[in-house]
N, C-alpha and C. Protein backbone atom coordinates (compact mmCIF):
# COMPACT_ATOMS: atom_id res chain seq x y z
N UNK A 1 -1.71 89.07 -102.67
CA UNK A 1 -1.40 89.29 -101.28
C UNK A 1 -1.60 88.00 -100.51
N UNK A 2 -0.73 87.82 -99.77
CA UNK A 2 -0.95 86.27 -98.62
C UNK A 2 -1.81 86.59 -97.48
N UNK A 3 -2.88 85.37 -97.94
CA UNK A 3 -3.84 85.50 -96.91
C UNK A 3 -3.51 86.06 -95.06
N UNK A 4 -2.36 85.20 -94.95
CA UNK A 4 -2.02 85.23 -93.62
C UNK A 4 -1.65 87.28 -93.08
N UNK A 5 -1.45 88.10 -94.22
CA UNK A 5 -1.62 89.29 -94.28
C UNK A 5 -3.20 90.04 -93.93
N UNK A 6 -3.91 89.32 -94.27
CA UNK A 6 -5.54 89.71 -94.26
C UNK A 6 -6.22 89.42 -93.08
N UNK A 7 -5.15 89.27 -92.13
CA UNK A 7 -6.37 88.71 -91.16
C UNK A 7 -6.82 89.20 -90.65
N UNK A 8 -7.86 88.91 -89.53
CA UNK A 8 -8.64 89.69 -89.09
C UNK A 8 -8.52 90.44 -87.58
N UNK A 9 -8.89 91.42 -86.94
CA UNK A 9 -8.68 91.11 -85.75
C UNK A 9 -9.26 90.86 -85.36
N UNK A 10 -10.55 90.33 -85.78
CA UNK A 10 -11.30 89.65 -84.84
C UNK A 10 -11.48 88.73 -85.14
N UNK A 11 -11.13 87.21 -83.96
CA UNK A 11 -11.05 86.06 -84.63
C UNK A 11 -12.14 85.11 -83.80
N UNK A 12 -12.93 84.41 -84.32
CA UNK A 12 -13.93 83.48 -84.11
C UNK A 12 -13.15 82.20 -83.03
N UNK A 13 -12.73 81.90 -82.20
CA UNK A 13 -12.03 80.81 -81.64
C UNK A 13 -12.96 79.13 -81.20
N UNK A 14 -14.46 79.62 -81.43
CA UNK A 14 -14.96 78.28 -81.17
C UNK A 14 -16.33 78.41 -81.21
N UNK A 15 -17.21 77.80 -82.09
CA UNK A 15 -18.54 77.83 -81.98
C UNK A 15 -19.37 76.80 -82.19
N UNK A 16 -20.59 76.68 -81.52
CA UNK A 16 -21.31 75.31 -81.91
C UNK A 16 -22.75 75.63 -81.43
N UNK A 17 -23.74 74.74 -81.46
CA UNK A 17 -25.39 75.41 -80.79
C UNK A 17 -25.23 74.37 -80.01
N UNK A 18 -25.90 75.09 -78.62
CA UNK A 18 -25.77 74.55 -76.93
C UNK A 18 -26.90 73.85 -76.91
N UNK A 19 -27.87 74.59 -77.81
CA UNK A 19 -29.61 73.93 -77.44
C UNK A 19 -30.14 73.89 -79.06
N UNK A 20 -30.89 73.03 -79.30
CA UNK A 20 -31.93 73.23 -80.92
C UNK A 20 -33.05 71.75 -80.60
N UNK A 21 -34.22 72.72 -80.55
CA UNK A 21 -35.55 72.21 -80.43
C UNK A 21 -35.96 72.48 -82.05
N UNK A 22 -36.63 71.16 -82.28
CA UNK A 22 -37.57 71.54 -83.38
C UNK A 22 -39.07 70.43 -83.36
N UNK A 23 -39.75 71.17 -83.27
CA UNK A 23 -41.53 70.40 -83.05
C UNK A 23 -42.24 70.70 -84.27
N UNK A 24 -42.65 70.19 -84.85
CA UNK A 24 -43.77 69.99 -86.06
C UNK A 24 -44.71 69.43 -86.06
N UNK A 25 -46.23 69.72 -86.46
CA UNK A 25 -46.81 68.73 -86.69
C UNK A 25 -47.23 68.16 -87.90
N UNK A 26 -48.13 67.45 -88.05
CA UNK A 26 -47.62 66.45 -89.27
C UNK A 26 -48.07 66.66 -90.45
N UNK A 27 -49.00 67.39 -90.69
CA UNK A 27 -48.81 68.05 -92.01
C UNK A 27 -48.37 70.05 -91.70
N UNK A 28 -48.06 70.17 -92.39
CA UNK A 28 -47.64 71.85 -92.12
C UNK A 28 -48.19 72.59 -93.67
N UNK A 29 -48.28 73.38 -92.90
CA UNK A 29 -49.64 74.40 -93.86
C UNK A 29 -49.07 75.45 -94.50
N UNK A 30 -49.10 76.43 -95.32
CA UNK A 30 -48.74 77.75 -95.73
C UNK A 30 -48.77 78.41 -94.35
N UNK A 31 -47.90 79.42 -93.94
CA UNK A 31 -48.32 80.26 -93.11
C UNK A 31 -47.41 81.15 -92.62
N UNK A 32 -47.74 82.42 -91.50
CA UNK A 32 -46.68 83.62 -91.17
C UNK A 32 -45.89 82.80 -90.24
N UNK A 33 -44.40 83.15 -90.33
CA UNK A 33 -43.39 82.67 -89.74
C UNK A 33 -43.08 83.86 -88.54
N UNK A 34 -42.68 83.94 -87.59
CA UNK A 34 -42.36 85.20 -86.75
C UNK A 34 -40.97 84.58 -86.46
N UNK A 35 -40.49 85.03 -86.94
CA UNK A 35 -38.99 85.08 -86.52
C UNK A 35 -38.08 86.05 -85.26
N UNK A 36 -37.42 85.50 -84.23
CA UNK A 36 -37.10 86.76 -83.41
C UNK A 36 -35.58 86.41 -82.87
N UNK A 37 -35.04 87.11 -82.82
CA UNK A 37 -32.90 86.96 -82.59
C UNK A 37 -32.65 88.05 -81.44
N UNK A 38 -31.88 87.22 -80.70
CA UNK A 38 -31.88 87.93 -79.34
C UNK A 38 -30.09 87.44 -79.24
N UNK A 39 -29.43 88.27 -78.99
CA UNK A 39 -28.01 88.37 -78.57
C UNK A 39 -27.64 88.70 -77.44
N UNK A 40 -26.86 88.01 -77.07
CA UNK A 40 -25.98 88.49 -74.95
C UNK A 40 -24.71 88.77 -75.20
N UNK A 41 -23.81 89.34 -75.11
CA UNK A 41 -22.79 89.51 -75.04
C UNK A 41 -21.89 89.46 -73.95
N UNK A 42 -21.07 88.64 -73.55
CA UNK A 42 -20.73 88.27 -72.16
C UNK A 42 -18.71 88.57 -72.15
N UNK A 43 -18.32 89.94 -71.58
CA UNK A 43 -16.86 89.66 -71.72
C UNK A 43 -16.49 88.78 -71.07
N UNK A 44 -15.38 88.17 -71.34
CA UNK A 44 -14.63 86.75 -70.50
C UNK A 44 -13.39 87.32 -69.93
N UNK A 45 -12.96 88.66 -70.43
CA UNK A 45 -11.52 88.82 -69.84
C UNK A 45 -11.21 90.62 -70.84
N UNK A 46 -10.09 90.48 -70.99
CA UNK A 46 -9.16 91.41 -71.51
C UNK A 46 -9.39 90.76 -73.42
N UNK A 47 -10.41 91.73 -74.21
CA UNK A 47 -10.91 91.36 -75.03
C UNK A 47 -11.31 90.32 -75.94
N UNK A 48 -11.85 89.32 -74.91
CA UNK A 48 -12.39 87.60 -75.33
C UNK A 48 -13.75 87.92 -74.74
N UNK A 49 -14.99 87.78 -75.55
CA UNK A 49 -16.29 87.53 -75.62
C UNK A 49 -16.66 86.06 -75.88
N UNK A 50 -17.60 86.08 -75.42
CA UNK A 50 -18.49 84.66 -75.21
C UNK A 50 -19.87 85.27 -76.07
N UNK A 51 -20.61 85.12 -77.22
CA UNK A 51 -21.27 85.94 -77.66
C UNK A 51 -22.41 84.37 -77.67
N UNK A 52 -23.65 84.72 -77.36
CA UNK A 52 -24.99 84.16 -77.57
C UNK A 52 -25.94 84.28 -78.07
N UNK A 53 -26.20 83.96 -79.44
CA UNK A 53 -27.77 84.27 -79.96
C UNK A 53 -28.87 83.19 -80.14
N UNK A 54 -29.84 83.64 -80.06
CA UNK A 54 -30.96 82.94 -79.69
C UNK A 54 -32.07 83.27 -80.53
N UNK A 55 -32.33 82.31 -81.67
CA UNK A 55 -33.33 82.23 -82.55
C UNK A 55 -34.54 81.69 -82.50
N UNK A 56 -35.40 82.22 -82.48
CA UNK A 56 -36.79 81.48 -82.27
C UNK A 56 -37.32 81.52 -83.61
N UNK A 57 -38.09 80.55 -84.29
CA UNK A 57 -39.28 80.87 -85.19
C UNK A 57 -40.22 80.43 -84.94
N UNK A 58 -41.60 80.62 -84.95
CA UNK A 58 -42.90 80.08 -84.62
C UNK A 58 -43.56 80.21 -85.70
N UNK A 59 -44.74 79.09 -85.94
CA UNK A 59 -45.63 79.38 -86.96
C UNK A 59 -47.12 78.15 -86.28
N UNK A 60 -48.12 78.15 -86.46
CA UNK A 60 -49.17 77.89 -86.44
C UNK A 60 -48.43 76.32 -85.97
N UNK A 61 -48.04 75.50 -86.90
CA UNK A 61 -47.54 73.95 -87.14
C UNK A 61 -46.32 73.47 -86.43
N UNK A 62 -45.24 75.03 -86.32
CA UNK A 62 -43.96 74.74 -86.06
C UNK A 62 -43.39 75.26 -85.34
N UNK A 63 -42.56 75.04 -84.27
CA UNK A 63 -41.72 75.61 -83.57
C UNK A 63 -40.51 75.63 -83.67
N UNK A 64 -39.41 75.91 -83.77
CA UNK A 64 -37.77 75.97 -83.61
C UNK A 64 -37.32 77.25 -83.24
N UNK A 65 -36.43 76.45 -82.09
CA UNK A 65 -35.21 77.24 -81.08
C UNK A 65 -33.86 76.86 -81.36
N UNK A 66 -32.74 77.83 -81.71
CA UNK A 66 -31.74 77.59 -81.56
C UNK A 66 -30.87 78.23 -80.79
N UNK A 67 -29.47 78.10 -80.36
CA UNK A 67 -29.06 78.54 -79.60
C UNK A 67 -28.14 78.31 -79.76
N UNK A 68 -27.23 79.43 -80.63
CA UNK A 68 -25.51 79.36 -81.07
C UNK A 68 -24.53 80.13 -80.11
N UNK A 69 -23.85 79.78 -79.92
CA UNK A 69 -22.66 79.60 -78.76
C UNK A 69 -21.50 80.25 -79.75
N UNK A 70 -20.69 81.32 -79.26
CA UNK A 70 -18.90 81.20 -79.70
C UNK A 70 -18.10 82.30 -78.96
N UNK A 71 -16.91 81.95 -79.10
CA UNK A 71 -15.99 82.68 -78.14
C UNK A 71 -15.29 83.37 -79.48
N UNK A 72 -14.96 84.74 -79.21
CA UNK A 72 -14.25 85.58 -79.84
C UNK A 72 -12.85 86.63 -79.38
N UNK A 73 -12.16 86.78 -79.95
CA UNK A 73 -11.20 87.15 -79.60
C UNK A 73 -10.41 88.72 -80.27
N UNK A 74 -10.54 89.78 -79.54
CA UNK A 74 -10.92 91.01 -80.55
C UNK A 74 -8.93 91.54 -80.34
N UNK A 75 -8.55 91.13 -81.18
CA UNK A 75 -6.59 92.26 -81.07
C UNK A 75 -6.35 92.80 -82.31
N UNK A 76 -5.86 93.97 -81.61
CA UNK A 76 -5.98 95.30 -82.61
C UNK A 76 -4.77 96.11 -81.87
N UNK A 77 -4.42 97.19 -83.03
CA UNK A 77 -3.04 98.00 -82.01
C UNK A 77 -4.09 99.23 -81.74
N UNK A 78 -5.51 99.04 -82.17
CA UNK A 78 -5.96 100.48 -81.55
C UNK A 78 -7.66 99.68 -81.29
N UNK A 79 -7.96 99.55 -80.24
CA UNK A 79 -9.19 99.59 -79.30
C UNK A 79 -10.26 100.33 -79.40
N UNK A 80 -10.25 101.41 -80.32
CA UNK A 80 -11.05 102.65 -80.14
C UNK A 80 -12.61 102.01 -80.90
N UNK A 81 -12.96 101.30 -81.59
CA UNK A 81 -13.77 100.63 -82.16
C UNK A 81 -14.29 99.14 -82.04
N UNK A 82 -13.22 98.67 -80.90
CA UNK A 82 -14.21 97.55 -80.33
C UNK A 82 -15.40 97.48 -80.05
N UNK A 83 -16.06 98.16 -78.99
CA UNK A 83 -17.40 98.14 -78.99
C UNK A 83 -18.44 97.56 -80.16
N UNK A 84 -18.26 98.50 -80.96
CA UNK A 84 -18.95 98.53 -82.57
C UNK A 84 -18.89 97.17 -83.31
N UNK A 85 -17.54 96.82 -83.06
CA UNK A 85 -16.85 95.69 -84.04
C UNK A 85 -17.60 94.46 -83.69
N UNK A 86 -17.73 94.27 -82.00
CA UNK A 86 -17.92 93.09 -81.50
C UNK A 86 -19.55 93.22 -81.60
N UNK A 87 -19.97 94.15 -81.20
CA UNK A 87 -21.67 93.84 -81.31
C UNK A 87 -21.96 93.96 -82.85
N UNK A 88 -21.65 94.09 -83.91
CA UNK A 88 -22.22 93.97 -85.22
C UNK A 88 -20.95 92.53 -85.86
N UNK A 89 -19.87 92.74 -86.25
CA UNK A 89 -19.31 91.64 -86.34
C UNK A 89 -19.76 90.08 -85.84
N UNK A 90 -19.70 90.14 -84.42
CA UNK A 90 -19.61 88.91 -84.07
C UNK A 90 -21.13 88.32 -84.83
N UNK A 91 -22.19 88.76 -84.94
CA UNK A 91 -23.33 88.14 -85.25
C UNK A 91 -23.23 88.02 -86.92
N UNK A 92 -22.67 88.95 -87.43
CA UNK A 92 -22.39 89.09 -89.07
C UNK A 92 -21.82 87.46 -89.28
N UNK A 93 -20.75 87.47 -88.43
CA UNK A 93 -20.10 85.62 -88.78
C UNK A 93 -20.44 84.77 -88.26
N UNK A 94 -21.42 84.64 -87.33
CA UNK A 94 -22.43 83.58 -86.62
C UNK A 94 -23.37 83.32 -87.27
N UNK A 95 -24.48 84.42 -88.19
CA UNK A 95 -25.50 83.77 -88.71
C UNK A 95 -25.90 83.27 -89.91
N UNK A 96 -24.49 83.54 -90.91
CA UNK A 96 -25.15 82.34 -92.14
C UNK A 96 -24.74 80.24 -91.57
N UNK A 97 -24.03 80.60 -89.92
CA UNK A 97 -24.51 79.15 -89.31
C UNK A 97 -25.81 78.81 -89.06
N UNK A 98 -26.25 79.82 -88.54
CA UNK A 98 -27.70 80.01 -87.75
C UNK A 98 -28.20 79.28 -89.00
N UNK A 99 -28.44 80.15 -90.13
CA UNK A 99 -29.07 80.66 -91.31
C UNK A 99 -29.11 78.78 -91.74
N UNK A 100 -28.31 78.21 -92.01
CA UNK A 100 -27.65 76.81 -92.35
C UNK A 100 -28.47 76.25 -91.94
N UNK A 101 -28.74 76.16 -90.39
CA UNK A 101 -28.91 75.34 -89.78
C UNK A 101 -30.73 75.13 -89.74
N UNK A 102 -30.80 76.13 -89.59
CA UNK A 102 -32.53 76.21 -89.92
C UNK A 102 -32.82 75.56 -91.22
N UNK A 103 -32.01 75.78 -91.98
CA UNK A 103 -32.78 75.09 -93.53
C UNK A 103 -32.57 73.73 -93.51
N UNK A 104 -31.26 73.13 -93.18
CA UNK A 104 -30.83 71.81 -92.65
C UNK A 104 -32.28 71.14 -92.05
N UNK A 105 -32.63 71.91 -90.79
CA UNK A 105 -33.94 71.05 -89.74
C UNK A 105 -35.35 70.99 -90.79
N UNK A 106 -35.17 72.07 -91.42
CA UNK A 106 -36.70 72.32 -92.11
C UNK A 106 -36.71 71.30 -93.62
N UNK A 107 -35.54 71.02 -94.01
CA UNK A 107 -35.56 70.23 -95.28
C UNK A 107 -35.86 69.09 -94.93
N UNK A 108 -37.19 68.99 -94.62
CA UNK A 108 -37.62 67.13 -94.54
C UNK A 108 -38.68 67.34 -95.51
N UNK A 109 -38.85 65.90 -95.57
CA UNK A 109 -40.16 65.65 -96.48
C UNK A 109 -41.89 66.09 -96.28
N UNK A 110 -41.91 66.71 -97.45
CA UNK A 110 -43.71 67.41 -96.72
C UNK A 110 -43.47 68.62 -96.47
N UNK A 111 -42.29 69.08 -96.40
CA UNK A 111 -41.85 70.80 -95.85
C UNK A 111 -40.89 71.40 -97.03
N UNK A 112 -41.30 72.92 -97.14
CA UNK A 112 -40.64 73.53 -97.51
C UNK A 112 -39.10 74.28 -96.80
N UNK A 113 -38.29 74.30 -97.27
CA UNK A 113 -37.39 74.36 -96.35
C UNK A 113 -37.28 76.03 -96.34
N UNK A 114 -37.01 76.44 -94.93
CA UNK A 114 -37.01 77.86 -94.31
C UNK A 114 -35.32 78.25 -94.83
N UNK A 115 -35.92 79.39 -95.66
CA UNK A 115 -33.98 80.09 -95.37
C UNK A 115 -34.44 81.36 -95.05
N UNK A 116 -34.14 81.84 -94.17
CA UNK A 116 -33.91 82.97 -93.37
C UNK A 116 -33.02 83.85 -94.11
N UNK A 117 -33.53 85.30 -94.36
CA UNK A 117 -33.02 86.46 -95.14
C UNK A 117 -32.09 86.51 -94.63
N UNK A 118 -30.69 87.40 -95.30
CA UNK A 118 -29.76 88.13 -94.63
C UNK A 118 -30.40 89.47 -93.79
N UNK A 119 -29.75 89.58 -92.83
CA UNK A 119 -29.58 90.96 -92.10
C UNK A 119 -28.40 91.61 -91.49
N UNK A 120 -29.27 93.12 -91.05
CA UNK A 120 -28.39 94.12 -90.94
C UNK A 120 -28.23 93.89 -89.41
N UNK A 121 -26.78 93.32 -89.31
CA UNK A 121 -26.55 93.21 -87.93
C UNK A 121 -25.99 94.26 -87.37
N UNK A 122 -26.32 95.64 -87.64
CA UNK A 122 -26.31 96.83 -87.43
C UNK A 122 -27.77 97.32 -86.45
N UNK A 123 -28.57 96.89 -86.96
CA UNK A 123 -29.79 96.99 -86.77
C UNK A 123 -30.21 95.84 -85.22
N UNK A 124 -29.50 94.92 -84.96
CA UNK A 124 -29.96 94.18 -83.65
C UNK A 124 -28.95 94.66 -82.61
N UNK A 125 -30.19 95.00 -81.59
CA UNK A 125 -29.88 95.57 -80.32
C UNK A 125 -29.61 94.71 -79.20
């Protein structure tokens, strides 16, 4: 089947992180990570979202904030399941960036690098 058949209706049109803090200090220790993901959902129009999540992790040594940005674009010949689509979707294809990007900051020398589990973006409110 040709890809161009598969597509989606919901299409990702632009994403990047607006903000990313990361503070360490200089040796870093074993320790509990608290991880916390916070999403906004902002319509822009006649089904185009501006979707925002916001990752924090904290630990004793370390801090990091991120803050991923993207515009989405939901067309369909039937509407009846937008709602659903856009609040679990849009974060489903935003966070193995997130996910990336944290291990990216944390892979320095002296550190173990953080990868952040998959989740049920069913489950964030």
């Amino acid at each position: 089947m040709d890809i161009k058949d598969m597509r989606s209706n919901l299409q990702m049109k632009d994403f990047y992180f607006s903000r990313f803090s990361f503070v360490r200090d200089k040796v870093i220790k074993d320790g509990e990570l608290n991880v916390d993901l916070q999403k906004n959902i902002i319509s822009k129009g006649d089904h185009e979202y501006n979707i925002i999540l916001t990752t924090t992790i904290e630990k004793d040594d370390m801090n990091i904030e991120l803050v991923a940005e993207a515009q989405f674009l939901y067309e369909s010949d039937d509407y009846s399941r937008e709602e659903s689509i856009i609040n679990t979707n849009t974060v489903a294809i935003m966070f193995p960036f997130i996910r990336s990007q944290v291990t990216l900051l944390t892979s320095q020398p002296g550190m173990i690098p953080i990868i952040l589990p998959a989740i049920n973006t069913k489950k964030l409110k």
